[in-house]
N, C-alpha and C. Protein backbone atom coordinates (compact mmCIF):
# COMPACT_ATOMS: atom_id res chain seq x y z
N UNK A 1 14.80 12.73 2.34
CA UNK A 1 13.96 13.68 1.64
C UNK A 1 14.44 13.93 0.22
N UNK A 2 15.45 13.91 0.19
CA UNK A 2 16.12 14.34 -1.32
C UNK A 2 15.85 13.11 -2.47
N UNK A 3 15.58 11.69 -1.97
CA UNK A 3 14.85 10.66 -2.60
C UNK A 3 13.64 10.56 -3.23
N UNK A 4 12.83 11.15 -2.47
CA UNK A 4 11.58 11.46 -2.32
C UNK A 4 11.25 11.82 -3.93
N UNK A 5 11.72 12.97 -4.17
CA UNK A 5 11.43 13.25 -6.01
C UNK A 5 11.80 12.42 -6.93
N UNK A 6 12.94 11.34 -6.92
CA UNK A 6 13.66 10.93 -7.66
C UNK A 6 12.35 10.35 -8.83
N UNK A 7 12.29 10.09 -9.73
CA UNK A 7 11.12 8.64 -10.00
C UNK A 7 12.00 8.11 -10.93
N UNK A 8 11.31 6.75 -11.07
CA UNK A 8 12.28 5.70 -12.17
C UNK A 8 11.51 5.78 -12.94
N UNK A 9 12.76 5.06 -13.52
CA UNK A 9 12.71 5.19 -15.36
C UNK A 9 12.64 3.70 -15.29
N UNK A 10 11.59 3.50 -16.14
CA UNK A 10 11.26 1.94 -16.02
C UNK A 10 11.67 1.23 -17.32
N UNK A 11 12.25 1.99 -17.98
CA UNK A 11 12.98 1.84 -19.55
C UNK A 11 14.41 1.27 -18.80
N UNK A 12 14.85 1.61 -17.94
CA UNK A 12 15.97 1.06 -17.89
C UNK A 12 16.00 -0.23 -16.12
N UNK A 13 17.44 -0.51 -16.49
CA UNK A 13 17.98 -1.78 -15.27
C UNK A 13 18.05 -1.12 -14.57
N UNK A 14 17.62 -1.67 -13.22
CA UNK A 14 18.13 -1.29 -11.46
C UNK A 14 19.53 -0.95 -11.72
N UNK A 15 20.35 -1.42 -11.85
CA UNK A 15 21.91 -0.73 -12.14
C UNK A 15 22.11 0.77 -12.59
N UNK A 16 21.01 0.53 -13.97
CA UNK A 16 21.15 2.06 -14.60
C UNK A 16 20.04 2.80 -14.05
N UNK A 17 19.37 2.21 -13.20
CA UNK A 17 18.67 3.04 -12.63
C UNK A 17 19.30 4.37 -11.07
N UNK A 18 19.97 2.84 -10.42
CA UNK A 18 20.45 3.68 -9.70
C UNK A 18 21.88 4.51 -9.76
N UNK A 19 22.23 4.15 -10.68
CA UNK A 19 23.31 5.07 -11.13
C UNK A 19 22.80 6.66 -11.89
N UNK A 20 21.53 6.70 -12.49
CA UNK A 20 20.93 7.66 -13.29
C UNK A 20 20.35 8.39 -11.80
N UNK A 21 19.96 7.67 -11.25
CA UNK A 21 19.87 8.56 -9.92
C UNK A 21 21.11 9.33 -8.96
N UNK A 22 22.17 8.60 -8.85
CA UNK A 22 23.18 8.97 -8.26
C UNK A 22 23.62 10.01 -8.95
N UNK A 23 23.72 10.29 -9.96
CA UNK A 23 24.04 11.13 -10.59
C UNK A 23 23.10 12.25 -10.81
N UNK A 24 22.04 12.31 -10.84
CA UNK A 24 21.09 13.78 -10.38
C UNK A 24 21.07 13.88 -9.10
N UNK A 25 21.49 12.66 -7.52
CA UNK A 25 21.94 13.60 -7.06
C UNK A 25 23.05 13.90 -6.77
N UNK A 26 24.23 13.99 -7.42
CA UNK A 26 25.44 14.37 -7.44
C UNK A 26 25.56 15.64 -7.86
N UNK A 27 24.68 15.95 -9.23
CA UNK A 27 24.37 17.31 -9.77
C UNK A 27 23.30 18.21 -8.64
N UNK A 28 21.98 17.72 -8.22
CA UNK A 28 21.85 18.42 -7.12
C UNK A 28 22.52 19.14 -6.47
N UNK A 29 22.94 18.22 -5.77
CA UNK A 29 24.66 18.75 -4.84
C UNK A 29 24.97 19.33 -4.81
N UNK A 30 25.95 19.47 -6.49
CA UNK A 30 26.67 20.50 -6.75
C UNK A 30 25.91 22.40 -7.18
N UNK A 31 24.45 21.65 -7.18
CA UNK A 31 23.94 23.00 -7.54
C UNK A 31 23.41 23.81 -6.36
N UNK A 32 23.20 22.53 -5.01
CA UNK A 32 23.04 23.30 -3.71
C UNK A 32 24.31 24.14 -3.49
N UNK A 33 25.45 23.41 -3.30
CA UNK A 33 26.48 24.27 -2.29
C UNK A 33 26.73 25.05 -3.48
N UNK A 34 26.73 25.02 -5.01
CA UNK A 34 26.94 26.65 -5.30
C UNK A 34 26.38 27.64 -5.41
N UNK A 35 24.64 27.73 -5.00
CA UNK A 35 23.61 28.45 -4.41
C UNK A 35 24.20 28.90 -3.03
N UNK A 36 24.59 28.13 -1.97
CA UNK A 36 25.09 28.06 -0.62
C UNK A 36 26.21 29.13 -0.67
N UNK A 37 27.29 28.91 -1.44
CA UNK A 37 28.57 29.79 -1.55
C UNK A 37 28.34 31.71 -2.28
N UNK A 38 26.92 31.60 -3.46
CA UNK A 38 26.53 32.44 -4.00
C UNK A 38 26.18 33.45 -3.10
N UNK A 39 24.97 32.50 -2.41
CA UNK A 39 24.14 32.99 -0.90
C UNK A 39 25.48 34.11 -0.01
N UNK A 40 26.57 33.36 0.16
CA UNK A 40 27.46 33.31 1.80
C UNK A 40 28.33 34.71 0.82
N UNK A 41 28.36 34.49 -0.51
CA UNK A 41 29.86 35.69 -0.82
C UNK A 41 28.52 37.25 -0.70
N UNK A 42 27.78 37.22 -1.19
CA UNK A 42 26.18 38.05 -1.24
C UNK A 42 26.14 38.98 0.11
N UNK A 43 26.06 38.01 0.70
CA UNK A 43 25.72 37.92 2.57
C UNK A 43 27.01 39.10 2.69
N UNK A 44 27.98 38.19 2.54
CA UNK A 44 29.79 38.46 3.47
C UNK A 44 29.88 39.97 2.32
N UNK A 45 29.41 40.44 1.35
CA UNK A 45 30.01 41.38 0.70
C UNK A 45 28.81 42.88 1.39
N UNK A 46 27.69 42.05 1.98
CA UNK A 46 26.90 43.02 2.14
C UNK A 46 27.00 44.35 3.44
N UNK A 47 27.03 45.27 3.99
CA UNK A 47 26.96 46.12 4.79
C UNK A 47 25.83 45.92 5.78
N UNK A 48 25.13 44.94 5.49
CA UNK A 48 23.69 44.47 6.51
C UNK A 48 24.71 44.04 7.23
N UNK A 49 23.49 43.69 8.54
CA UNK A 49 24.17 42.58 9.66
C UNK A 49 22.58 42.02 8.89
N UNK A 50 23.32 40.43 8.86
CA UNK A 50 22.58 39.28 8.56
C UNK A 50 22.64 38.22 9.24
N UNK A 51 21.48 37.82 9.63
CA UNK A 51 21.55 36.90 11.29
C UNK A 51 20.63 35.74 10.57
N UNK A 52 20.97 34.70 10.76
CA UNK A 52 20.00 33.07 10.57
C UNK A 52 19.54 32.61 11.80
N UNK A 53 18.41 32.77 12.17
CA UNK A 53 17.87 32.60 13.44
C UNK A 53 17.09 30.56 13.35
N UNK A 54 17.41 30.53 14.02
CA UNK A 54 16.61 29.24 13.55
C UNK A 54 15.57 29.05 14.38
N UNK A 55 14.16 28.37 14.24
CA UNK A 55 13.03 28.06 15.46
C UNK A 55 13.39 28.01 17.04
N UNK A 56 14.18 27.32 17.59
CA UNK A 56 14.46 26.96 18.27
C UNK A 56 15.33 28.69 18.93
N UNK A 57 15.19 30.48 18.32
CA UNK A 57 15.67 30.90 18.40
C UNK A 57 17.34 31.31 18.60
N UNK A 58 18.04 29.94 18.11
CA UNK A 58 19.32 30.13 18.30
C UNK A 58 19.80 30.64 17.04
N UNK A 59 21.24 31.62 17.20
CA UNK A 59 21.28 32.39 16.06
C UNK A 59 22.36 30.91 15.15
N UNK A 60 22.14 30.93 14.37
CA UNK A 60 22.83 29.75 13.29
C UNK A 60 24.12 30.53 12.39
N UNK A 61 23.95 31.41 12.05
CA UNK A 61 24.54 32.27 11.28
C UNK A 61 24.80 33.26 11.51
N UNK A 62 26.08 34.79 11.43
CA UNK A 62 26.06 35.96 11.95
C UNK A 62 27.04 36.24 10.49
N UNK A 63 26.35 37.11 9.72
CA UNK A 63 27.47 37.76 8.91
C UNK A 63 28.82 38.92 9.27
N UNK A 64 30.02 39.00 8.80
CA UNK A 64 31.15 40.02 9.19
C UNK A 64 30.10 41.56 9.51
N UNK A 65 29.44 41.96 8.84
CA UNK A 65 28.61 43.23 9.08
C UNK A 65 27.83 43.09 10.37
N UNK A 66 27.79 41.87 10.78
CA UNK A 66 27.04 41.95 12.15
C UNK A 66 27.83 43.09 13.60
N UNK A 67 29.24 42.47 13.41
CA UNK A 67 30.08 42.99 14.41
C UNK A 67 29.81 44.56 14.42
N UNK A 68 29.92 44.86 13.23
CA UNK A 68 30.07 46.53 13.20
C UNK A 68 28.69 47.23 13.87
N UNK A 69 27.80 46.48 13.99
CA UNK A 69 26.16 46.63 13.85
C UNK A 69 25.97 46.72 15.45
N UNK A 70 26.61 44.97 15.73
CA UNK A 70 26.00 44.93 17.54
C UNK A 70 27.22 44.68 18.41
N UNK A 71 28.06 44.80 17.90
CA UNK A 71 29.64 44.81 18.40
C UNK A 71 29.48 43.33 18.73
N UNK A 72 29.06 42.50 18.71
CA UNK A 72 29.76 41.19 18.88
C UNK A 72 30.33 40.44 17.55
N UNK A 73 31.45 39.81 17.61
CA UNK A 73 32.00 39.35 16.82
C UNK A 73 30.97 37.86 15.97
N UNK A 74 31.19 37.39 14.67
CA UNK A 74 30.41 36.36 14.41
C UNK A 74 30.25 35.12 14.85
N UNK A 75 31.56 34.69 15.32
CA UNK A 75 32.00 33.96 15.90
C UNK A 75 31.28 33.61 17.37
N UNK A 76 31.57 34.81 18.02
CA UNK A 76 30.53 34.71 19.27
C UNK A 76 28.93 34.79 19.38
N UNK A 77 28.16 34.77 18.18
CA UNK A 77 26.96 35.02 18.05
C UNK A 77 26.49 34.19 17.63
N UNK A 78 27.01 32.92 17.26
CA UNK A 78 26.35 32.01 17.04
C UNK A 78 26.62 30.94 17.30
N UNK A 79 25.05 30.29 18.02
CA UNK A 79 25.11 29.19 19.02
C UNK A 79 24.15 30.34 20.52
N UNK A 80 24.38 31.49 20.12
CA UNK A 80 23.39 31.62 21.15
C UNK A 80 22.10 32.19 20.69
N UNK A 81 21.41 32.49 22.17
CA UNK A 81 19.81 33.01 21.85
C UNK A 81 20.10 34.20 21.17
N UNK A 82 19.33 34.68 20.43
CA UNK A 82 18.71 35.90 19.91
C UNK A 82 18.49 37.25 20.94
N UNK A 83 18.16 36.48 22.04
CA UNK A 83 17.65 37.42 23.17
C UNK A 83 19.15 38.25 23.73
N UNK A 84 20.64 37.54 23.28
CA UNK A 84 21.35 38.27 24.01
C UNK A 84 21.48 39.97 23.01
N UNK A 85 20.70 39.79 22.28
CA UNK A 85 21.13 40.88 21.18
C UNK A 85 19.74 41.83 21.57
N UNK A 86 18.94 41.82 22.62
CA UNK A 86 18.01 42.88 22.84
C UNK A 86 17.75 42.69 24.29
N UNK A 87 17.79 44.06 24.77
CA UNK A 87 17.27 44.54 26.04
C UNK A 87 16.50 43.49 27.05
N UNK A 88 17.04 43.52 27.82
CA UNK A 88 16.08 42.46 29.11
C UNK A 88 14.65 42.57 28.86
N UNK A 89 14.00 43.40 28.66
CA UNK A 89 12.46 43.76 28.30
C UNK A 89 12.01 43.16 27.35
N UNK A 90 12.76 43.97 26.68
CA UNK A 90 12.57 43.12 25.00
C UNK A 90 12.57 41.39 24.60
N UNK A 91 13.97 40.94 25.31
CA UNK A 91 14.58 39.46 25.37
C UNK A 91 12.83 38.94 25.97
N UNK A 92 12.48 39.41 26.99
CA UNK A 92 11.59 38.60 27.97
C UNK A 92 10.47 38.54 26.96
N UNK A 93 9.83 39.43 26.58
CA UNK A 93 9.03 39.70 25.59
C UNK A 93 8.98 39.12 24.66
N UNK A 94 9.86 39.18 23.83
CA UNK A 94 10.06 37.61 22.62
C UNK A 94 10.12 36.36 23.05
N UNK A 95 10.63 36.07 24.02
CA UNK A 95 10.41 34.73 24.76
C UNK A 95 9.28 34.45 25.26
N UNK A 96 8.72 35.26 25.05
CA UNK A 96 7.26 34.92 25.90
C UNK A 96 6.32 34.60 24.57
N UNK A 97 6.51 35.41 23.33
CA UNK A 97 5.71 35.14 22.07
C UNK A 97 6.54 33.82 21.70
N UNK A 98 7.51 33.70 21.39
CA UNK A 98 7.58 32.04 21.32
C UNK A 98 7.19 31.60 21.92
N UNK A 99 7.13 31.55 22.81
CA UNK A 99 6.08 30.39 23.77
C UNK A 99 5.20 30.31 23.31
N UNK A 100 4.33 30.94 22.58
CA UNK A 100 2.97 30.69 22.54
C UNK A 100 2.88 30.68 21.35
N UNK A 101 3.44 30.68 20.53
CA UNK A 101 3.76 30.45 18.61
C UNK A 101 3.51 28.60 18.59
């Protein structure tokens, strides 16, 4: 996917072509993970609990403010469902609207 935008420059050689590419995305790169790190110090400095849920409802992410929030540590909160963080009622209930999403 990250190819996908590239376009050539037809002014120059396959060599300098793909080197003029390698190098935007090398800069890419570097401008994702320091968005990524911006994102994570943001997150980690904040007093929220901040949760990355992904489709598949598994939590991906749990910020340090989570613990204080739902008493589980971050560590332990991710990799599982979402559902362990609400009431049997509730859990069943959201599982049931995904289903049908």
């Amino acid at each position: 996917r990250i190819l996908a935008h590239l376009e050539l420059d037809h002014s120059l050689e396959v060599p300098e072509q793909v080197n003029a590419m390698l190098d935007r995305l090398d800069s890419e790169r570097v401008a994702w993970r320091e968005s990524e790190e911006r994102f994570r110090t943001m997150v980690e400095a904040s007093s929220d609990a901040v949760l990355v849920v992904g489709r598949d409802n598994v939590i991906r992410f749990a910020s340090g403010a989570a613990q204080a929030i739902v008493g589980w540590p971050p560590a332990e909160l991710v990799g599982r469902d979402l559902g362990v963080l609400m009431p049997e009622r509730l859990a069943a209930a959201h599982r049931i609207r995904l289903d049908t999403d």
